[in-house]
PDB file of N, CA and C in Angstrom:
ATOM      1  N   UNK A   1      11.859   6.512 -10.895  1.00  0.00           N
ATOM      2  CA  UNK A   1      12.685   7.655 -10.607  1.00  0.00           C
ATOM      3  C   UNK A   1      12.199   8.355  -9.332  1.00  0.00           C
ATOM      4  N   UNK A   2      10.704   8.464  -8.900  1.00  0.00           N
ATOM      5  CA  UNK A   2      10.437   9.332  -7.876  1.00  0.00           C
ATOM      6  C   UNK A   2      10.612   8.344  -7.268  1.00  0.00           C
ATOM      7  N   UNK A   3      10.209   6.739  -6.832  1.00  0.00           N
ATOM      8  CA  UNK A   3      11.269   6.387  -5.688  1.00  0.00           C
ATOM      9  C   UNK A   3      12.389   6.281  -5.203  1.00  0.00           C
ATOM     10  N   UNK A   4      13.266   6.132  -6.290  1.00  0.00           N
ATOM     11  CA  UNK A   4      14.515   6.439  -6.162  1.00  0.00           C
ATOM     12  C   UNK A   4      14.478   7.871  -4.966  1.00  0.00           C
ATOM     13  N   UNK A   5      14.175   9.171  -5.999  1.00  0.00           N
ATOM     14  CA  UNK A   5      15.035  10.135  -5.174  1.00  0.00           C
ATOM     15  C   UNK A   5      14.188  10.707  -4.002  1.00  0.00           C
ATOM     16  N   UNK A   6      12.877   9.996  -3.844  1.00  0.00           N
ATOM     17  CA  UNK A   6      12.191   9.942  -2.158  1.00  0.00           C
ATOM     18  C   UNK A   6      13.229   9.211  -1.352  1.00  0.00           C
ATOM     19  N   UNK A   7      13.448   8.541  -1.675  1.00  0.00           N
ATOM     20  CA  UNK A   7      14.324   7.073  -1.184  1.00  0.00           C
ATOM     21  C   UNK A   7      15.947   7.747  -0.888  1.00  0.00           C
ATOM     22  N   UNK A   8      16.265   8.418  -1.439  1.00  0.00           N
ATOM     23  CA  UNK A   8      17.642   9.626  -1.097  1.00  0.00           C
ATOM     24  C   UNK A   8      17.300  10.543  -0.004  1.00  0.00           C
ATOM     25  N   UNK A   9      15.918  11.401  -0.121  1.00  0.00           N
ATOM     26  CA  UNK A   9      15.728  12.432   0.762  1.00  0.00           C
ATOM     27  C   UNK A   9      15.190  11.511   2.059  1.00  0.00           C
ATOM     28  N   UNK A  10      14.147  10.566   2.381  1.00  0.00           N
ATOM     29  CA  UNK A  10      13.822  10.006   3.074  1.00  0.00           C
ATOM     30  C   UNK A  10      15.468   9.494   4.090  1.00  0.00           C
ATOM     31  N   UNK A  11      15.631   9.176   3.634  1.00  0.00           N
ATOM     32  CA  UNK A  11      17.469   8.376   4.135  1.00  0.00           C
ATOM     33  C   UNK A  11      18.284   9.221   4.911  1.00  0.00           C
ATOM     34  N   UNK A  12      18.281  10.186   3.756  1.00  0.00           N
ATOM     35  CA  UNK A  12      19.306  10.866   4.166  1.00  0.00           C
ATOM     36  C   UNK A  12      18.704  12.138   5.017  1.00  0.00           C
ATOM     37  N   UNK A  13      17.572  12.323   5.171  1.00  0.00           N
ATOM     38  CA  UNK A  13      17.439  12.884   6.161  1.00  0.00           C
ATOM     39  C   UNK A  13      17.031  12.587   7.462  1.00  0.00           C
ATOM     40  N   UNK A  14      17.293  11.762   7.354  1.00  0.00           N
ATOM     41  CA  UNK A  14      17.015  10.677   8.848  1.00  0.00           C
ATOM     42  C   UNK A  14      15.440  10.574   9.884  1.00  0.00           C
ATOM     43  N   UNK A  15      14.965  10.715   8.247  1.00  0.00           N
ATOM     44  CA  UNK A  15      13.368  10.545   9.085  1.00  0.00           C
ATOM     45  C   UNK A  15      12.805   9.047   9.263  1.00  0.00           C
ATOM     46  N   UNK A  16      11.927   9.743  10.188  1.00  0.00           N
ATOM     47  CA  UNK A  16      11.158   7.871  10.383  1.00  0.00           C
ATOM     48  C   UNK A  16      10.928   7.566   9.412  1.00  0.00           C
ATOM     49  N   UNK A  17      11.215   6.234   9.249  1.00  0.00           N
ATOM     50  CA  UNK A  17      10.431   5.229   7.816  1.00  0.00           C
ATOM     51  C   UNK A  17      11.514   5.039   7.385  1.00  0.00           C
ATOM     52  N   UNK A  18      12.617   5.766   7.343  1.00  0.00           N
ATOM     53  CA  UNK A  18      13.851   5.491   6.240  1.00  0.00           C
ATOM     54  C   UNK A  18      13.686   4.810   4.364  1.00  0.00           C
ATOM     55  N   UNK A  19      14.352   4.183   4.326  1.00  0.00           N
ATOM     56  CA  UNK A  19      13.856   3.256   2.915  1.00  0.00           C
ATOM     57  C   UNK A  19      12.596   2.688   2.428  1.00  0.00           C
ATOM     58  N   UNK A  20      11.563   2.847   3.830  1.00  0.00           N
ATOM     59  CA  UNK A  20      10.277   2.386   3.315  1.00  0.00           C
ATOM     60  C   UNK A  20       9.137   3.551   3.310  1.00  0.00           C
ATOM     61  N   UNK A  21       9.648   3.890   3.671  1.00  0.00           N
ATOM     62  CA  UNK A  21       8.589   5.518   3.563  1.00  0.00           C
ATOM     63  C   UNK A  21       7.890   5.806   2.378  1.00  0.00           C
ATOM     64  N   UNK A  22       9.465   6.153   1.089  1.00  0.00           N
ATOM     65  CA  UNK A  22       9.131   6.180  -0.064  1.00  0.00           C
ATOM     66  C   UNK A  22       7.872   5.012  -0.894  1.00  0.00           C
ATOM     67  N   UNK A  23       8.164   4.196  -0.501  1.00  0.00           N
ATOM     68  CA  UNK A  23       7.547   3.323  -0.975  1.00  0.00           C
ATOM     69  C   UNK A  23       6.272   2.858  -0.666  1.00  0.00           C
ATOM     70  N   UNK A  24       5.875   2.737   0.865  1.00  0.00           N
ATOM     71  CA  UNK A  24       4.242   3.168   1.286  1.00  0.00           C
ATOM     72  C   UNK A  24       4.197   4.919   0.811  1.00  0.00           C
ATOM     73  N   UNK A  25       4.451   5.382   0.353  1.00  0.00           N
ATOM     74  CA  UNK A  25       3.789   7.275  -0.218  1.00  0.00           C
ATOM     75  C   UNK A  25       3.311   6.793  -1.251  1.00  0.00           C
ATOM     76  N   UNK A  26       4.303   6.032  -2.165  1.00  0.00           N
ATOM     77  CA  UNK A  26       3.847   6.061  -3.717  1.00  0.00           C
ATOM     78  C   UNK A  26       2.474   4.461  -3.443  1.00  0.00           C
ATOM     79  N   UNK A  27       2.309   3.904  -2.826  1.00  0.00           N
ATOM     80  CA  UNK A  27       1.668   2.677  -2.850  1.00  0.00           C
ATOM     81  C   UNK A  27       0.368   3.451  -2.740  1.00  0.00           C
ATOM     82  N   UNK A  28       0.382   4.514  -1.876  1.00  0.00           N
ATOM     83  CA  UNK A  28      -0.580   4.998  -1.144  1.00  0.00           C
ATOM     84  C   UNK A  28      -1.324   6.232  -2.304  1.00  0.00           C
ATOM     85  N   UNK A  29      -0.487   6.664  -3.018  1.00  0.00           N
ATOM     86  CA  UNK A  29      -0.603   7.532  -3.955  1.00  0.00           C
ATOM     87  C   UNK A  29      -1.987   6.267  -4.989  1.00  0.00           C
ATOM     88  N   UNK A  30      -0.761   5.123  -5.592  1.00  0.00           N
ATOM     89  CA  UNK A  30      -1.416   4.616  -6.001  1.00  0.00           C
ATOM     90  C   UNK A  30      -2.731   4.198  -5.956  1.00  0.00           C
ATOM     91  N   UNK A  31      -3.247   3.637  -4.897  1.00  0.00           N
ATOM     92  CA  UNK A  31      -4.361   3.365  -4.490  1.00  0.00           C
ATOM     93  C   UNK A  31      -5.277   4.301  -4.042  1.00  0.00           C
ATOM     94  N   UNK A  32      -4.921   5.458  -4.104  1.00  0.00           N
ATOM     95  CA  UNK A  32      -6.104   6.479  -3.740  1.00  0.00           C
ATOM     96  C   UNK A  32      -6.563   7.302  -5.236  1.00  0.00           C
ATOM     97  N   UNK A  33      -5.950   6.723  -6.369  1.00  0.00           N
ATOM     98  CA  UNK A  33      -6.027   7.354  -7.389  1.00  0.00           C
ATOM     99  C   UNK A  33      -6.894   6.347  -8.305  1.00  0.00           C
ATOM    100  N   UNK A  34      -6.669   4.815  -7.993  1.00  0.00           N
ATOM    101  CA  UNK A  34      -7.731   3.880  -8.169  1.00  0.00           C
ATOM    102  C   UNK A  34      -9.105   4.256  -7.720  1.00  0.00           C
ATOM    103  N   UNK A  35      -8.938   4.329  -6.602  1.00  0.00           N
ATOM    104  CA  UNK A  35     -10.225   4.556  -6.063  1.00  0.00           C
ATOM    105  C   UNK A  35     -10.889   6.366  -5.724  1.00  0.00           C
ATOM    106  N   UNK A  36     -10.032   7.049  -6.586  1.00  0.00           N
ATOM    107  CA  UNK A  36     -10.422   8.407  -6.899  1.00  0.00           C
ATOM    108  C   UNK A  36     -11.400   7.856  -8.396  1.00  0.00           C
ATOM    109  N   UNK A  37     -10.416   7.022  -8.907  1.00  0.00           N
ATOM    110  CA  UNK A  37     -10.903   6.813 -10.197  1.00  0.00           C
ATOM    111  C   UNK A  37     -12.313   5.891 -10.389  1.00  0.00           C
ATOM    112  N   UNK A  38     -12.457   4.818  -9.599  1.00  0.00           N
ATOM    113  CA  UNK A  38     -13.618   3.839  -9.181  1.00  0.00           C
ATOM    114  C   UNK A  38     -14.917   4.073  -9.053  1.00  0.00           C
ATOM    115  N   UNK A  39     -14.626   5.706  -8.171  1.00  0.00           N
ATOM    116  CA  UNK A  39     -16.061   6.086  -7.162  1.00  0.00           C
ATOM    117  C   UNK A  39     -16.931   6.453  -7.952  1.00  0.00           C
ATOM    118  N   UNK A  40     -16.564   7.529  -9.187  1.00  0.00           N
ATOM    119  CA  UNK A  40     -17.673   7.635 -10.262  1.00  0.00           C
ATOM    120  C   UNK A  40     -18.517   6.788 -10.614  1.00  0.00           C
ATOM    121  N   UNK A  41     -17.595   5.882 -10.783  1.00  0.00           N
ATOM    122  CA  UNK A  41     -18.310   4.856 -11.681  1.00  0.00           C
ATOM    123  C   UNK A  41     -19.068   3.275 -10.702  1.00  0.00           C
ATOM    124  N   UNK A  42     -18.362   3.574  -9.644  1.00  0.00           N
ATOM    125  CA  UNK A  42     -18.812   2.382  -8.743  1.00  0.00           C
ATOM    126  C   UNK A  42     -19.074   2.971  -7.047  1.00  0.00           C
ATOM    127  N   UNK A  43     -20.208   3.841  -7.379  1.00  0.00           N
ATOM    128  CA  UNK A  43     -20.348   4.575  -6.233  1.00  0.00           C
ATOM    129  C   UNK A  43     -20.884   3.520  -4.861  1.00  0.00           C
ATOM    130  N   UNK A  44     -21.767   2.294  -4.771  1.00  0.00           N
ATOM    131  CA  UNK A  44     -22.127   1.581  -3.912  1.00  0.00           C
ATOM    132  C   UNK A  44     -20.559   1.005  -3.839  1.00  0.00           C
ATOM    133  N   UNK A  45     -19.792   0.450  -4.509  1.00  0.00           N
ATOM    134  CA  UNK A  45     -19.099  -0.577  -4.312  1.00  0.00           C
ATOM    135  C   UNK A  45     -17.596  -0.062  -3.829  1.00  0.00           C
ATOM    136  N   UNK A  46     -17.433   1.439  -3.964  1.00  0.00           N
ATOM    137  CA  UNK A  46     -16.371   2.301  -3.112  1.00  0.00           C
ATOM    138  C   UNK A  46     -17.415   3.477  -2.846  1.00  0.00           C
ATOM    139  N   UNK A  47     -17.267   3.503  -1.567  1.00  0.00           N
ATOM    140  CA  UNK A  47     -18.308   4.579  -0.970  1.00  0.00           C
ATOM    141  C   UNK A  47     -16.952   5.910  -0.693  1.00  0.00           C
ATOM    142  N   UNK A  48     -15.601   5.500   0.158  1.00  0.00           N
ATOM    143  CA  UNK A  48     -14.768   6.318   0.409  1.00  0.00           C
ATOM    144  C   UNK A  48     -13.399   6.103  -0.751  1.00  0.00           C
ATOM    145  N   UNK A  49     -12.851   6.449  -1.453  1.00  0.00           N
ATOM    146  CA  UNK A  49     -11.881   6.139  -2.104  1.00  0.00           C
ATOM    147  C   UNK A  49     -10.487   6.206  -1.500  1.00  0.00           C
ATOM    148  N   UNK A  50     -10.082   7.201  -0.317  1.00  0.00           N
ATOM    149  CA  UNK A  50      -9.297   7.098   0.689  1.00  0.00           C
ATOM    150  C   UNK A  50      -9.040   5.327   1.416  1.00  0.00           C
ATOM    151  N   UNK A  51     -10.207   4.426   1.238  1.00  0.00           N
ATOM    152  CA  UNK A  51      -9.469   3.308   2.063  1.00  0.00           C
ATOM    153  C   UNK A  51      -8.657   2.502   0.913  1.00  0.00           C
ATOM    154  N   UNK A  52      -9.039   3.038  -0.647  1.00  0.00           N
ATOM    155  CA  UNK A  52      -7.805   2.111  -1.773  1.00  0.00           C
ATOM    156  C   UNK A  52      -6.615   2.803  -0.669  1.00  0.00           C
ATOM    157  N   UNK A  53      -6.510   3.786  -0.551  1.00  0.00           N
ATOM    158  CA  UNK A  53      -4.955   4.016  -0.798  1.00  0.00           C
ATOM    159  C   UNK A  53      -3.868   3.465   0.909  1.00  0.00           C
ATOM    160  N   UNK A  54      -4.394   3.017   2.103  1.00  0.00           N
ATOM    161  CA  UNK A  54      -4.500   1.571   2.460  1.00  0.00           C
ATOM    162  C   UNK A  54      -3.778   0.247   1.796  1.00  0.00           C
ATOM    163  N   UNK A  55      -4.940  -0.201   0.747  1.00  0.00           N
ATOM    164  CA  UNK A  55      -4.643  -0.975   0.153  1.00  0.00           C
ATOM    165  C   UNK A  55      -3.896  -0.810  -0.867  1.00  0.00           C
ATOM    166  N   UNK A  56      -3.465  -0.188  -0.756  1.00  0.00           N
ATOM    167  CA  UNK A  56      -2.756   0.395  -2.139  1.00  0.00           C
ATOM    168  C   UNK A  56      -1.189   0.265  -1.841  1.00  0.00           C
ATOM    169  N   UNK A  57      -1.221   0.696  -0.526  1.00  0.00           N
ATOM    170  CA  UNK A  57       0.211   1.269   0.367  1.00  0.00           C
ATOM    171  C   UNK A  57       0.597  -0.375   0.408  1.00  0.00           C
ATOM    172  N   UNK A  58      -0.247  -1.196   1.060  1.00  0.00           N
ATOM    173  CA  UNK A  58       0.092  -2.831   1.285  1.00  0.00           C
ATOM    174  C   UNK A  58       0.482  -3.358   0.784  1.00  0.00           C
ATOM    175  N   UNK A  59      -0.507  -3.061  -0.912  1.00  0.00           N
ATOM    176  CA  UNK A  59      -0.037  -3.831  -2.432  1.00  0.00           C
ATOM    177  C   UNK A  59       1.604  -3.124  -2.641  1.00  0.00           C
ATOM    178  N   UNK A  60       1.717  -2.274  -2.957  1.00  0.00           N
ATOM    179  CA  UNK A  60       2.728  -1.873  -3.631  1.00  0.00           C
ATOM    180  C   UNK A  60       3.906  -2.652  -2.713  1.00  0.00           C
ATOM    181  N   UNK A  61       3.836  -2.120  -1.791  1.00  0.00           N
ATOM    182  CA  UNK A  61       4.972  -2.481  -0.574  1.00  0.00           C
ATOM    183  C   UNK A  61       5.353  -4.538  -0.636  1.00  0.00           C
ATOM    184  N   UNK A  62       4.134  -4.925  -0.870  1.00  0.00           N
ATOM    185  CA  UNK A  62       4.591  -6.381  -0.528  1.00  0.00           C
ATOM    186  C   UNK A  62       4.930  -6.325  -2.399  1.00  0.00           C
ATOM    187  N   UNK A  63       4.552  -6.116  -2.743  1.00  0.00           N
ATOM    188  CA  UNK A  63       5.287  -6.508  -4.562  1.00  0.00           C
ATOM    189  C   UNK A  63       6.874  -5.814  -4.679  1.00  0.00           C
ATOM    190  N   UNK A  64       7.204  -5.109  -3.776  1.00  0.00           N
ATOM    191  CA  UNK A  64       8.563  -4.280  -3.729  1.00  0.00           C
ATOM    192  C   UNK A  64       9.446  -5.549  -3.269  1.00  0.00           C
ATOM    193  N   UNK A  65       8.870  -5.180  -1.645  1.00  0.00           N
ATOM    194  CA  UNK A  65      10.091  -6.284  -0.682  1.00  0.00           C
ATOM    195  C   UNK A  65       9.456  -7.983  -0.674  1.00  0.00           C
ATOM    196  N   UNK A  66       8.263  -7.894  -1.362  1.00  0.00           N
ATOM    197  CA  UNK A  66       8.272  -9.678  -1.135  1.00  0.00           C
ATOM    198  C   UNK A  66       8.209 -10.280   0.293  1.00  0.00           C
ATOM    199  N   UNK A  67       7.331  -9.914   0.928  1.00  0.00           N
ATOM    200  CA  UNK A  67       7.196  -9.930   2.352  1.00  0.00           C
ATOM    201  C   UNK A  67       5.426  -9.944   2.368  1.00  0.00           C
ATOM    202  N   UNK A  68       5.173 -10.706   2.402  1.00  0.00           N
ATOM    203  CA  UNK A  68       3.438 -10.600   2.242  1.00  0.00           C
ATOM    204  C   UNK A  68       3.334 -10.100   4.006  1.00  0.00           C
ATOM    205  N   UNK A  69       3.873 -10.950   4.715  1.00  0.00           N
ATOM    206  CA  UNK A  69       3.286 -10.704   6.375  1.00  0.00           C
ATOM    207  C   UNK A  69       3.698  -9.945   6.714  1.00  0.00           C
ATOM    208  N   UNK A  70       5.329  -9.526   6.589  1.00  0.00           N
ATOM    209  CA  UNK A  70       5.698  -8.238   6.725  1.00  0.00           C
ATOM    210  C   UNK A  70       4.961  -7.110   6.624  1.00  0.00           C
ATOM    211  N   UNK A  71       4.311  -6.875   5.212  1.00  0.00           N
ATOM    212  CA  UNK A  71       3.773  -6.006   4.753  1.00  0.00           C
ATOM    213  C   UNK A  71       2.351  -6.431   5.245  1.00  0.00           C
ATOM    214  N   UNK A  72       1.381  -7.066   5.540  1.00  0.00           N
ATOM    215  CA  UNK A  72       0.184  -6.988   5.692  1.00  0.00           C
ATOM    216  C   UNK A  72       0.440  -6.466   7.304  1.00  0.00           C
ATOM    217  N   UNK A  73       1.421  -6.961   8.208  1.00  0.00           N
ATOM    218  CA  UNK A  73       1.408  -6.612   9.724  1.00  0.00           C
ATOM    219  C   UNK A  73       2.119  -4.812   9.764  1.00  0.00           C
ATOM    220  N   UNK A  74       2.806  -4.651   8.740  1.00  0.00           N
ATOM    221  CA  UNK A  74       3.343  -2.877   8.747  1.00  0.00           C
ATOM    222  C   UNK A  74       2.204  -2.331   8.615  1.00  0.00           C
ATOM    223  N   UNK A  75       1.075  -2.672   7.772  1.00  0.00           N
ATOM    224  CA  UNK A  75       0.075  -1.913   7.576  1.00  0.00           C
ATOM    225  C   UNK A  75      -1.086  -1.578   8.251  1.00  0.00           C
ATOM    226  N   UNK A  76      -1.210  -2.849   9.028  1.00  0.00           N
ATOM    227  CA  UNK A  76      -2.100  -3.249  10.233  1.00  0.00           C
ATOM    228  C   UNK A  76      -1.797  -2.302  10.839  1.00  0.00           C
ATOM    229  N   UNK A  77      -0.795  -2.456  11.530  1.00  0.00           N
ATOM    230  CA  UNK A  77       0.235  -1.781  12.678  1.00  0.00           C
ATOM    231  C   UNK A  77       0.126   0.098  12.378  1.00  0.00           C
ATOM    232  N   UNK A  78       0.122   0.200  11.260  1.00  0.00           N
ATOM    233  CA  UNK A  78       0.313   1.152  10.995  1.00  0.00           C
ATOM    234  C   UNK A  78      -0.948   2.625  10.598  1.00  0.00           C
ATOM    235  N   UNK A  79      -1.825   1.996  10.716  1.00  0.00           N
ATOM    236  CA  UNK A  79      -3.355   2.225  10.415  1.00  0.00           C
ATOM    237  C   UNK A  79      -4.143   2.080  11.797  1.00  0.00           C
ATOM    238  N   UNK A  80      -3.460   0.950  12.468  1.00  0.00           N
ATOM    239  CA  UNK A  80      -4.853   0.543  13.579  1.00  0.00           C
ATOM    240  C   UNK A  80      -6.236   0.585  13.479  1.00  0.00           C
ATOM    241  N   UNK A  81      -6.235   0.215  12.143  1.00  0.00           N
ATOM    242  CA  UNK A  81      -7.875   0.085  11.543  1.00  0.00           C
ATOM    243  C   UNK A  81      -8.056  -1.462  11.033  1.00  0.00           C
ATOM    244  N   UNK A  82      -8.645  -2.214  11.897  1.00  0.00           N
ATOM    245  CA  UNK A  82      -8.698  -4.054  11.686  1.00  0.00           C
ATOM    246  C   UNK A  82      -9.904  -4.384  11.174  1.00  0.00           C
ATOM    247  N   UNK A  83     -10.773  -3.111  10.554  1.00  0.00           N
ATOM    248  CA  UNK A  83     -11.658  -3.297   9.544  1.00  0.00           C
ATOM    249  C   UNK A  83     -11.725  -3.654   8.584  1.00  0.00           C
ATOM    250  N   UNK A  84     -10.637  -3.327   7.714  1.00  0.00           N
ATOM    251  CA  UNK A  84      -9.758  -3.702   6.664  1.00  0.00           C
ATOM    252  C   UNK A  84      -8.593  -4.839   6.501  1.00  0.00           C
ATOM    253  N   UNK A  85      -8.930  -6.177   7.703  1.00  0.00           N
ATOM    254  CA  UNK A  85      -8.154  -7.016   7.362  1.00  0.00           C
ATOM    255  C   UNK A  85      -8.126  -7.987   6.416  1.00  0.00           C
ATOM    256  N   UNK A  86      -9.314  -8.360   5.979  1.00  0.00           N
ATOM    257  CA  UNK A  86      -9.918  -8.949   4.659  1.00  0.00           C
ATOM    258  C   UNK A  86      -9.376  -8.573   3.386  1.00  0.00           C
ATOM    259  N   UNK A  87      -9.316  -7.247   2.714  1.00  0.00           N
ATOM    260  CA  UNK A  87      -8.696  -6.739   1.533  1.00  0.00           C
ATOM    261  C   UNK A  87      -7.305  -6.358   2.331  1.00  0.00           C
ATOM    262  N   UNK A  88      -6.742  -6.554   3.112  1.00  0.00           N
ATOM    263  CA  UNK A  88      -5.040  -6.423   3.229  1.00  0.00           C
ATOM    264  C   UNK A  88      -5.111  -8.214   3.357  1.00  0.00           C
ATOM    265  N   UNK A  89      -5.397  -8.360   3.877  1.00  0.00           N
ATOM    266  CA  UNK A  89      -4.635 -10.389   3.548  1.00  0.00           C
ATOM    267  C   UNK A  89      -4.847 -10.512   1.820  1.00  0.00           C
ATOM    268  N   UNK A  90      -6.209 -10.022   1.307  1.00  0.00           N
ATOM    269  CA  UNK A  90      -6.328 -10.840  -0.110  1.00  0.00           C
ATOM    270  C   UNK A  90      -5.120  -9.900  -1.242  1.00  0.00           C
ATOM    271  N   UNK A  91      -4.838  -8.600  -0.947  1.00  0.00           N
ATOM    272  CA  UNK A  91      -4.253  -7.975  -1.374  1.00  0.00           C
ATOM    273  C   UNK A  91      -2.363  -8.221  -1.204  1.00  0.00           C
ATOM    274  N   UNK A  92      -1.996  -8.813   0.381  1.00  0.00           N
ATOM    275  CA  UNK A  92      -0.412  -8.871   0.336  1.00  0.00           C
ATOM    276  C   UNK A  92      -0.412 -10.796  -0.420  1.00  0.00           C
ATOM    277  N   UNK A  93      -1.494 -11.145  -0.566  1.00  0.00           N
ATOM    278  CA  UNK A  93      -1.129 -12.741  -0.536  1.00  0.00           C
ATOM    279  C   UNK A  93      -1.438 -13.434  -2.176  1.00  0.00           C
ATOM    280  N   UNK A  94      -2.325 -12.116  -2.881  1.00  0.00           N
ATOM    281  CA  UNK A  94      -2.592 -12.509  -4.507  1.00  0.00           C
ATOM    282  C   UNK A  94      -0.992 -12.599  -5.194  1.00  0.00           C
ATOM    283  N   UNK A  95      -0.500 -11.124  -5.079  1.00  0.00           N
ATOM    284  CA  UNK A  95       0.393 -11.625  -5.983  1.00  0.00           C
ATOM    285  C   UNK A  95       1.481 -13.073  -5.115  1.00  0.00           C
ATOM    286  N   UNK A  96       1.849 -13.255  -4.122  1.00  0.00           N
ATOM    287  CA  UNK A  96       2.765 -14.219  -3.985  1.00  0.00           C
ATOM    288  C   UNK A  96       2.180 -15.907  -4.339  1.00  0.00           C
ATOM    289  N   UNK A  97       0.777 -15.564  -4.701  1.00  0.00           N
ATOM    290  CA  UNK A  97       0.219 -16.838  -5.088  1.00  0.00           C
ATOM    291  C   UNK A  97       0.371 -16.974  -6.448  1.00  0.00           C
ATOM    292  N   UNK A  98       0.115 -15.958  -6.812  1.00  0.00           N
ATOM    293  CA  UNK A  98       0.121 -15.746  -8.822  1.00  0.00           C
ATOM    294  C   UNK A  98       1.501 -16.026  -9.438  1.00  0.00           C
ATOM    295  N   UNK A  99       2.607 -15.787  -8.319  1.00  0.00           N
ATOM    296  CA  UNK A  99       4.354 -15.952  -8.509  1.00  0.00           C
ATOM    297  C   UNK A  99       4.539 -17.512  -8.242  1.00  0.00           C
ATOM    298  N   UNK A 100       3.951 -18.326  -7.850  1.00  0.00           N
ATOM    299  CA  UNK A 100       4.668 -19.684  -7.293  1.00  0.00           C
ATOM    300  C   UNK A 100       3.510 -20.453  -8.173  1.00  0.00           C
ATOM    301  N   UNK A 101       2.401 -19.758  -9.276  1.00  0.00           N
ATOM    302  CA  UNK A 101       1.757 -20.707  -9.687  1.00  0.00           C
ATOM    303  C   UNK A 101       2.290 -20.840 -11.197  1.00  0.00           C
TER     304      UNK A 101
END
């Protein structure tokens, strides 16, 4: 439901991102709430919990539109942080491997 009616206001108000906006917010939501949730408990192994939501934005987005490169190069592109290309390839390319197996 909240993508849906992000996905109305995003549109229809003719902001950048249009139809995908909504959908990297909530990806991004997602993954920063993983790794809000992680750090307690796995403080060496997430030092910042801000870079889940990154990966988070990537995951969600390529499980939406089904676009692994799409989505790993929007995110690239979109971050300009190529530190993180390792967990965005293993992240847009798990699930389309887990679907064709």
């Amino acid at each position: 439901m909240a993508r849906f009616l992000l996905t109305i206001a995003s549109y229809g108000t003719g902001a950048l991102g249009g139809i995908f906006a909504p959908m990297l917010v909530i990806g991004a939501l997602i993954g920063l709430g993983v790794g809000q949730i992680a750090h307690p408990f796995f403080p060496p192994i997430v030092p910042t919990p801000a870079v889940f939501a990154v990966v988070g934005m990537a995951a969600y987005f390529t499980a939406i539109v089904r676009a692994p490169l799409k989505g790993f190069m929007l995110i690239a592109e979109m971050t300009g942080n190529y530190n993180q290309m390792l967990p965005l390839l293993v992240v847009v390319s798990a699930p389309m491997l887990l679907q064709s197996g």
